[in-house]
PDB file of N, CA and C in Angstrom:
ATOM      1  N   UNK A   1       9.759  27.328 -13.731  1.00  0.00           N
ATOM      2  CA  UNK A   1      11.002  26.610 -13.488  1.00  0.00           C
ATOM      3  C   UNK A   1      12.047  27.591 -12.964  1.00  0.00           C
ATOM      4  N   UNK A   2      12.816  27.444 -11.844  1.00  0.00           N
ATOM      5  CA  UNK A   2      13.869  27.833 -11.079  1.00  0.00           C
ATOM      6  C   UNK A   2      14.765  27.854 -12.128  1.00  0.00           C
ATOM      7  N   UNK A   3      15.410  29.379 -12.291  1.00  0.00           N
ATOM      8  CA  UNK A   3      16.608  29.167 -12.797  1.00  0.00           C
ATOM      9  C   UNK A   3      17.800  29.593 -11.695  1.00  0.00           C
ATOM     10  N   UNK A   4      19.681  28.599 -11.635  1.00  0.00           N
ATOM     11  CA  UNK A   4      20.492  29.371 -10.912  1.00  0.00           C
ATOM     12  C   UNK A   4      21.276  29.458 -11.516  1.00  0.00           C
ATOM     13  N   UNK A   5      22.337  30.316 -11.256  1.00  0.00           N
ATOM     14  CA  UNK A   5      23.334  30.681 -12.045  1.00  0.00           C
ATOM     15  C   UNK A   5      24.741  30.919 -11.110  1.00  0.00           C
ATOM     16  N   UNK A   6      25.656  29.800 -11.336  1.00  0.00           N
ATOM     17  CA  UNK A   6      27.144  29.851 -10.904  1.00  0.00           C
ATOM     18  C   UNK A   6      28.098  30.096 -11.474  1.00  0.00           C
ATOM     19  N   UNK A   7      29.430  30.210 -10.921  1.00  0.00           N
ATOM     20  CA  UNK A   7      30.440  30.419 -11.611  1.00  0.00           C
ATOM     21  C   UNK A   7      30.969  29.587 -10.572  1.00  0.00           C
ATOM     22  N   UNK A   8      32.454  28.788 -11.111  1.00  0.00           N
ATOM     23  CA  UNK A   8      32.906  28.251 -10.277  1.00  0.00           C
ATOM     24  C   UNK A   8      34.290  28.035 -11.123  1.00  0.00           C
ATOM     25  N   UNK A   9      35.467  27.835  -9.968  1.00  0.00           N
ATOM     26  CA  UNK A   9      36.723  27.057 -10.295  1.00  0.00           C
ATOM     27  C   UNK A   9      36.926  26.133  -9.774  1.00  0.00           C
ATOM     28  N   UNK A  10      37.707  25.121 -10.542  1.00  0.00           N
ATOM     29  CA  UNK A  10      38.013  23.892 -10.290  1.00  0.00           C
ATOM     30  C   UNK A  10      39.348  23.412 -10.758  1.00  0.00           C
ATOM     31  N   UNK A  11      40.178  22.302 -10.161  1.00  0.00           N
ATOM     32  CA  UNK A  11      41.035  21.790 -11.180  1.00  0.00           C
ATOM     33  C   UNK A  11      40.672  20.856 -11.686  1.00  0.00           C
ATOM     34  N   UNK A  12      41.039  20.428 -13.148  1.00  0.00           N
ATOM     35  CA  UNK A  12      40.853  19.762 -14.271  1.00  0.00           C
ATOM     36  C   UNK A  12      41.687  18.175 -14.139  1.00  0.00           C
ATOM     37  N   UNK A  13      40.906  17.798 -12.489  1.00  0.00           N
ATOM     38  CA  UNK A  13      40.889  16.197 -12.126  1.00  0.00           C
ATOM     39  C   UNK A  13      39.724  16.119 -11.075  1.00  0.00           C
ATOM     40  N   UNK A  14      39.910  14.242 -10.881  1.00  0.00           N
ATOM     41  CA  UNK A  14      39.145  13.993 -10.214  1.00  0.00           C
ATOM     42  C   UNK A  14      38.398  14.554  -8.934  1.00  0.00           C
ATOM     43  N   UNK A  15      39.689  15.183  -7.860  1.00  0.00           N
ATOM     44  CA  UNK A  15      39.541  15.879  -7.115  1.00  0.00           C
ATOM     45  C   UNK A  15      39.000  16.967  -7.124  1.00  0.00           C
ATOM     46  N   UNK A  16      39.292  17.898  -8.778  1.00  0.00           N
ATOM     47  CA  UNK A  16      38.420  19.081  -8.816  1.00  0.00           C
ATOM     48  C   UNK A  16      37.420  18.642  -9.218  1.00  0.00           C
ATOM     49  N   UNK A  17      36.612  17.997 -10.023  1.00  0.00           N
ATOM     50  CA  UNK A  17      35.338  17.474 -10.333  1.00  0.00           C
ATOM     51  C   UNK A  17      34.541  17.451  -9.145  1.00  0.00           C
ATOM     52  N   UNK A  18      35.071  16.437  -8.084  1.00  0.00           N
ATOM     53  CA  UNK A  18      34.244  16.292  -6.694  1.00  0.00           C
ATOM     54  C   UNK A  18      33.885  17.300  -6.386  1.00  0.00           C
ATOM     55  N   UNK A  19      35.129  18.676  -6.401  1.00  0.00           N
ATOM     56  CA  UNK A  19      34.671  19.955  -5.722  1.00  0.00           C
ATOM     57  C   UNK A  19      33.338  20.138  -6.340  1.00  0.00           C
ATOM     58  N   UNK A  20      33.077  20.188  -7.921  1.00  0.00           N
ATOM     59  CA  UNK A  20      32.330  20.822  -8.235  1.00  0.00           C
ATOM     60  C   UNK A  20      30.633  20.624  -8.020  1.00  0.00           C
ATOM     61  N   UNK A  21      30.532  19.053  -7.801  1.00  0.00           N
ATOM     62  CA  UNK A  21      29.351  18.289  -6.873  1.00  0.00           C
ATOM     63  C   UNK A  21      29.367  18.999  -5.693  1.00  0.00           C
ATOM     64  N   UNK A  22      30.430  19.334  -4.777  1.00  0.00           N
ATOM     65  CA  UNK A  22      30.131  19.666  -3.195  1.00  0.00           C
ATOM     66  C   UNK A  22      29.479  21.007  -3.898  1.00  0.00           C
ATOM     67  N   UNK A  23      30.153  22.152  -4.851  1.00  0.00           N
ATOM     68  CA  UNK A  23      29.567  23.742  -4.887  1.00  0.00           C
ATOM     69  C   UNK A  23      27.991  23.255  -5.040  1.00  0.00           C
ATOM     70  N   UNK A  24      27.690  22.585  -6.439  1.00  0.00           N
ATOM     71  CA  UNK A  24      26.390  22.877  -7.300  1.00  0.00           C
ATOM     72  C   UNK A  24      25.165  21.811  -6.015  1.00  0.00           C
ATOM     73  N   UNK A  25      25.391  21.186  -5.285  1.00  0.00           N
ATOM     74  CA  UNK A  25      25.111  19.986  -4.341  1.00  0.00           C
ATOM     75  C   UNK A  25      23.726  20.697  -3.654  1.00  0.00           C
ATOM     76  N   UNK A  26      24.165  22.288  -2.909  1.00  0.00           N
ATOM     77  CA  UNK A  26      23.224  22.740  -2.049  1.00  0.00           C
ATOM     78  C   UNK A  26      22.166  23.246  -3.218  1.00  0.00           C
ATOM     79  N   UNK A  27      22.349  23.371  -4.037  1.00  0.00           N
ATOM     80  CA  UNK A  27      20.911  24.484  -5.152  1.00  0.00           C
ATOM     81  C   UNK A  27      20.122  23.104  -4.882  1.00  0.00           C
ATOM     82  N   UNK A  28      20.073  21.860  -4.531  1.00  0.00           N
ATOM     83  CA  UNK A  28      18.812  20.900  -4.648  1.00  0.00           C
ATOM     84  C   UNK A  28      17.796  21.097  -5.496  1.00  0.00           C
ATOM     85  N   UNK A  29      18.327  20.938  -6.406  1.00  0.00           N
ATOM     86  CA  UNK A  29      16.742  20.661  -7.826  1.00  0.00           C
ATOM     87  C   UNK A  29      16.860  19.431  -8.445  1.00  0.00           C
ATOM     88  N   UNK A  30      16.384  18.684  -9.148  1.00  0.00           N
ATOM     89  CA  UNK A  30      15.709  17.948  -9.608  1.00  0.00           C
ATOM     90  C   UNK A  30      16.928  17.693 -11.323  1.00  0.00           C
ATOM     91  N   UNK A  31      17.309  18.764 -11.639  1.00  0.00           N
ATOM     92  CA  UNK A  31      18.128  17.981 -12.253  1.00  0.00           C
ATOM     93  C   UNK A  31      18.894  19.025 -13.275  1.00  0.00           C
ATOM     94  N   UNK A  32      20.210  18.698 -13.226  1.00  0.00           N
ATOM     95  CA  UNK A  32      21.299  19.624 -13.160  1.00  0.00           C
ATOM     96  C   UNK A  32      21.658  19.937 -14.612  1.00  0.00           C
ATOM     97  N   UNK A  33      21.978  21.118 -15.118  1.00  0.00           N
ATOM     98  CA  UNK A  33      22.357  21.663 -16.239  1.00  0.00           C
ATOM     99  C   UNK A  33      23.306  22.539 -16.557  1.00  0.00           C
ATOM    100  N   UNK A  34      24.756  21.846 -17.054  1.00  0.00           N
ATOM    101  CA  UNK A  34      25.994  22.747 -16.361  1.00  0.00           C
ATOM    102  C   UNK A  34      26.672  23.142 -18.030  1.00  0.00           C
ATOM    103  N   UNK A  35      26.805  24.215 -18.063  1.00  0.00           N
ATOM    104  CA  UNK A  35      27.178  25.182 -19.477  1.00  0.00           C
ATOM    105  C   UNK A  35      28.801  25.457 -18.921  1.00  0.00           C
ATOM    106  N   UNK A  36      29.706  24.719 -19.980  1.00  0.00           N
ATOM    107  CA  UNK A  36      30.827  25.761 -19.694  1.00  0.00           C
ATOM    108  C   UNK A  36      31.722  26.164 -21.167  1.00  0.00           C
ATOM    109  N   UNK A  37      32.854  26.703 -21.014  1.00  0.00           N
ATOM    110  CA  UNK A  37      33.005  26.785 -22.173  1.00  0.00           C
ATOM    111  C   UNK A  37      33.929  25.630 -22.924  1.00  0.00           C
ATOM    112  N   UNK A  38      33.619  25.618 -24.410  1.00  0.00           N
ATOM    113  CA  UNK A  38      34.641  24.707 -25.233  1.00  0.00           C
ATOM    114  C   UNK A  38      36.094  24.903 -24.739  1.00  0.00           C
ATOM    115  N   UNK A  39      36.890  23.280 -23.947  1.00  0.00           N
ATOM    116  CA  UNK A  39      38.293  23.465 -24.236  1.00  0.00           C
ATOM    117  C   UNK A  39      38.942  22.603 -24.744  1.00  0.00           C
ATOM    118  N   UNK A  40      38.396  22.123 -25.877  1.00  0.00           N
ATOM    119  CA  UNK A  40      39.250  21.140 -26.622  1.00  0.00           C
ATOM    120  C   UNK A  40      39.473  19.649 -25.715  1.00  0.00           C
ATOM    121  N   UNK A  41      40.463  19.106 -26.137  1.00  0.00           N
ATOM    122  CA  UNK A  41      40.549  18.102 -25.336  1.00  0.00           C
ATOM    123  C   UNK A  41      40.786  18.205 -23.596  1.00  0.00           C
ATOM    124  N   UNK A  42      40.802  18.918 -23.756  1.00  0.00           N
ATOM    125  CA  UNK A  42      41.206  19.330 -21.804  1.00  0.00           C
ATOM    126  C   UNK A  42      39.637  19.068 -21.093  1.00  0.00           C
ATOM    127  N   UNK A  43      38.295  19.781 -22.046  1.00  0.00           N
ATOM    128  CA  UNK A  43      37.364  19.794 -21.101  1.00  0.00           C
ATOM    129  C   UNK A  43      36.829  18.166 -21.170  1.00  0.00           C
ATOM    130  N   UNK A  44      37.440  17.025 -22.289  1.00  0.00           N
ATOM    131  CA  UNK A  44      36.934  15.864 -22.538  1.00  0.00           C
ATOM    132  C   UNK A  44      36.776  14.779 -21.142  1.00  0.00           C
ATOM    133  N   UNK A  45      37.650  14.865 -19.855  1.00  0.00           N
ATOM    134  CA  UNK A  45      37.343  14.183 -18.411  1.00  0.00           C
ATOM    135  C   UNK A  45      36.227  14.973 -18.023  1.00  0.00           C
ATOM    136  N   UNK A  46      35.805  16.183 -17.612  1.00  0.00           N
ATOM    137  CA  UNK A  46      35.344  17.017 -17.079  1.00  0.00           C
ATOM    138  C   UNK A  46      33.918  16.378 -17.638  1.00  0.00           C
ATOM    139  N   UNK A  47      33.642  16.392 -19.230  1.00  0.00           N
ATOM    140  CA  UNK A  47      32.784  15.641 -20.053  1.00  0.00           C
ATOM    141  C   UNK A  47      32.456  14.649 -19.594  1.00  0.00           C
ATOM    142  N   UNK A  48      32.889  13.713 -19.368  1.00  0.00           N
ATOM    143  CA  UNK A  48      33.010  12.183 -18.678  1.00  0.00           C
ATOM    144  C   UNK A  48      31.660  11.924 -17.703  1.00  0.00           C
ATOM    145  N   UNK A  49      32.542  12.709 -16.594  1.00  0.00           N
ATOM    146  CA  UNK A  49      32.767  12.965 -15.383  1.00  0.00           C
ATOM    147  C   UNK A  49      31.005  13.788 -14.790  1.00  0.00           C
ATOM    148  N   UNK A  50      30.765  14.565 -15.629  1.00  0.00           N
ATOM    149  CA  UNK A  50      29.425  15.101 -15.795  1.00  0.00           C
ATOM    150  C   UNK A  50      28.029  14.035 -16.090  1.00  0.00           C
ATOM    151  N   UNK A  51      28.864  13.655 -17.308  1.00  0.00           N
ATOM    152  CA  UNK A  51      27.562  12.865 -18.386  1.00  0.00           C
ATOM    153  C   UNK A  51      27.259  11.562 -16.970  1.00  0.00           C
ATOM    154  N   UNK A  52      28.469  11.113 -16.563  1.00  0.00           N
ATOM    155  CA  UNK A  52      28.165  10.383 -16.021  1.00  0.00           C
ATOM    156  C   UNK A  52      27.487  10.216 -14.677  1.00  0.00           C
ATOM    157  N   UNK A  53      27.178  11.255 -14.026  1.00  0.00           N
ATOM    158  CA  UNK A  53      26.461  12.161 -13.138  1.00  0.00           C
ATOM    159  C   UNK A  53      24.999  11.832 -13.443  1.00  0.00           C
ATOM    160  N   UNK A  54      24.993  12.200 -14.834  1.00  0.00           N
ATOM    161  CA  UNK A  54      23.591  12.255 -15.172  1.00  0.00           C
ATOM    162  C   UNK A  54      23.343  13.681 -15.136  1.00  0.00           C
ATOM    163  N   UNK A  55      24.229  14.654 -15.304  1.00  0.00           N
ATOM    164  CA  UNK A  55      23.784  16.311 -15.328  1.00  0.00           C
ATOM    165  C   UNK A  55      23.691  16.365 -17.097  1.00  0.00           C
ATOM    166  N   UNK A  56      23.032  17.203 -17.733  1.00  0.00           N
ATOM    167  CA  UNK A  56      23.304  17.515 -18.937  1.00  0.00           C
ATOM    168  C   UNK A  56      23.967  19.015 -19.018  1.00  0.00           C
ATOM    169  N   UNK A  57      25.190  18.481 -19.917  1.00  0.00           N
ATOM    170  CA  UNK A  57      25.959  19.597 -20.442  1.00  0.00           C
ATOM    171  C   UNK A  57      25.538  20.184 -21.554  1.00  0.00           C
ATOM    172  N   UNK A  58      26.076  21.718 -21.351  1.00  0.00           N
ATOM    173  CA  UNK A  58      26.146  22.343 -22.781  1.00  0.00           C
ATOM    174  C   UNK A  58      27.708  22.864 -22.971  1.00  0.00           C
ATOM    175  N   UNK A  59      28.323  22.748 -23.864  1.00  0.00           N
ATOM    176  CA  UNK A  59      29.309  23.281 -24.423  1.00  0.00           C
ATOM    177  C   UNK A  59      29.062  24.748 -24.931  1.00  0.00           C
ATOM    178  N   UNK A  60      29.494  25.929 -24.681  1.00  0.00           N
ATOM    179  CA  UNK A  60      29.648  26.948 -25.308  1.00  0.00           C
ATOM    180  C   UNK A  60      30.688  27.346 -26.393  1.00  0.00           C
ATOM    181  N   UNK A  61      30.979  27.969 -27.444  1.00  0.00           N
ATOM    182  CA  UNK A  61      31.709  28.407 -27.952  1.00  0.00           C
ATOM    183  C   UNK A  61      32.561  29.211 -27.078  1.00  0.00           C
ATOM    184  N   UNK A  62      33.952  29.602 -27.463  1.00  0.00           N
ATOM    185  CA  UNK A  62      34.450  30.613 -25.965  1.00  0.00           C
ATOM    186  C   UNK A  62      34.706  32.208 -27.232  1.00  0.00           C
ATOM    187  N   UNK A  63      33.864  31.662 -28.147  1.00  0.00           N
ATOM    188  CA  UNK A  63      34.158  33.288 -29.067  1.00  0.00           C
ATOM    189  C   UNK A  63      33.039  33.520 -28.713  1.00  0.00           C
ATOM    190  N   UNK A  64      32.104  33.142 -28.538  1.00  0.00           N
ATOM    191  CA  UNK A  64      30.767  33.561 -27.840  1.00  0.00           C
ATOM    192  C   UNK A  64      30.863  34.318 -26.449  1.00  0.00           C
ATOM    193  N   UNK A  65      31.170  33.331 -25.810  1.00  0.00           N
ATOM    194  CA  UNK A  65      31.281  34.121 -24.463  1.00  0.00           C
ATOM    195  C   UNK A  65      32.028  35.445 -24.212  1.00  0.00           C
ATOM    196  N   UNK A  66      33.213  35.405 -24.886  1.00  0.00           N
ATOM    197  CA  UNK A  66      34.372  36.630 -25.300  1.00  0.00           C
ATOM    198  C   UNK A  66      33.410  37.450 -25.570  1.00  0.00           C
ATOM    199  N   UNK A  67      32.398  37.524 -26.576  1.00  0.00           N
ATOM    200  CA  UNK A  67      31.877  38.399 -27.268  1.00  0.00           C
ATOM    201  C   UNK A  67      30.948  39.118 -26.449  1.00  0.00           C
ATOM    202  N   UNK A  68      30.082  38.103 -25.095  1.00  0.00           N
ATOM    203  CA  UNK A  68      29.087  38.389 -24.065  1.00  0.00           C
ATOM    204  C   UNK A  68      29.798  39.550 -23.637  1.00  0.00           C
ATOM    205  N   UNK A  69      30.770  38.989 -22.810  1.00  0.00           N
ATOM    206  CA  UNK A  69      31.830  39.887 -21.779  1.00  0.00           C
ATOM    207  C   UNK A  69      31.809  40.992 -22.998  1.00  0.00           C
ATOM    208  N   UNK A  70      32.663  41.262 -23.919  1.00  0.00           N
ATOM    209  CA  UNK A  70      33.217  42.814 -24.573  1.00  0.00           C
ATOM    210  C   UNK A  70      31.927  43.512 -24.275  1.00  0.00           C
ATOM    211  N   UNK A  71      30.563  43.065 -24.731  1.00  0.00           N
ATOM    212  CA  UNK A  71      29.407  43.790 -24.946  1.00  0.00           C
ATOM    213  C   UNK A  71      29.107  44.032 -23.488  1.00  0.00           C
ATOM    214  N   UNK A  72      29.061  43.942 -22.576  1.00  0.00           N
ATOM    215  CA  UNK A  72      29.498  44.359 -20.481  1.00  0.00           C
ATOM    216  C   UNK A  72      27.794  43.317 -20.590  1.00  0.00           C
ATOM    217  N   UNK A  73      28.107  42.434 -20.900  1.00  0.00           N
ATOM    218  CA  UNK A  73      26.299  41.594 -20.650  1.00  0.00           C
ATOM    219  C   UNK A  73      26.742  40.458 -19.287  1.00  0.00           C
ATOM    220  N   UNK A  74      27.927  40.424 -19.118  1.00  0.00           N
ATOM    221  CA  UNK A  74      28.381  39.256 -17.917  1.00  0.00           C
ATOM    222  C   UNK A  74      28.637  40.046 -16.358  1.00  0.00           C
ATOM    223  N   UNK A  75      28.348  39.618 -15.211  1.00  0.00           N
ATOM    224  CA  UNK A  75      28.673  39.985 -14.647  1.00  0.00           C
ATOM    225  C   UNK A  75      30.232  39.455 -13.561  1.00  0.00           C
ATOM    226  N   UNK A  76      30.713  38.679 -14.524  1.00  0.00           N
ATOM    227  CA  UNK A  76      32.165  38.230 -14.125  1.00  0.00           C
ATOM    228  C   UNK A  76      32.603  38.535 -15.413  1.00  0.00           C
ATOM    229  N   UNK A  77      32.717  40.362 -15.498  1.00  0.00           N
ATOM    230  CA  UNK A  77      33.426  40.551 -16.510  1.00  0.00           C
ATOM    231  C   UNK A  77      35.287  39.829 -16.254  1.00  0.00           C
ATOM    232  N   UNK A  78      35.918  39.741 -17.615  1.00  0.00           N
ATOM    233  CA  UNK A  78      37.761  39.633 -17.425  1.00  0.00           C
ATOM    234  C   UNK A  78      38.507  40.493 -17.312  1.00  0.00           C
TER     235      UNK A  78
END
């Protein structure tokens, strides 16, 4: 199984959502699996907006990820 790995920005509406279909659009696989981190009620459209796609999300902790980055394991360190 193909794995890819993005990073992407967006704004936190409809319009940025679309963007995020046009980025992830060209990888063409079979079926989409998008990890980002926990933001409380802010990431709850974004949630929506996904599920309803039909991509499956994962939620991360963001003390997790913090913790990736300190240890230099990311390569979009902050």
């Amino acid at each position: 199984m193909a794995k890819y790995f993005h990073t992407a920005q967006f704004k936190n509406n409809r319009e940025g959502f679309n963007l995020l279909s046009v980025i992830i659009k060209p990888f063409k696989i079979q079926h989409y699996f998008i990890d980002f981190e926990s933001a409380g009620h802010y990431g709850d459209n974004l949630i929506r907006y996904v599920v309803g796609k039909d991509y499956t999300v994962g939620l991360i902790n963001p003390l997790t990820t913090d913790a990736y980055r300190k240890n230099g394991n990311s390569k979009n360190q902050a």
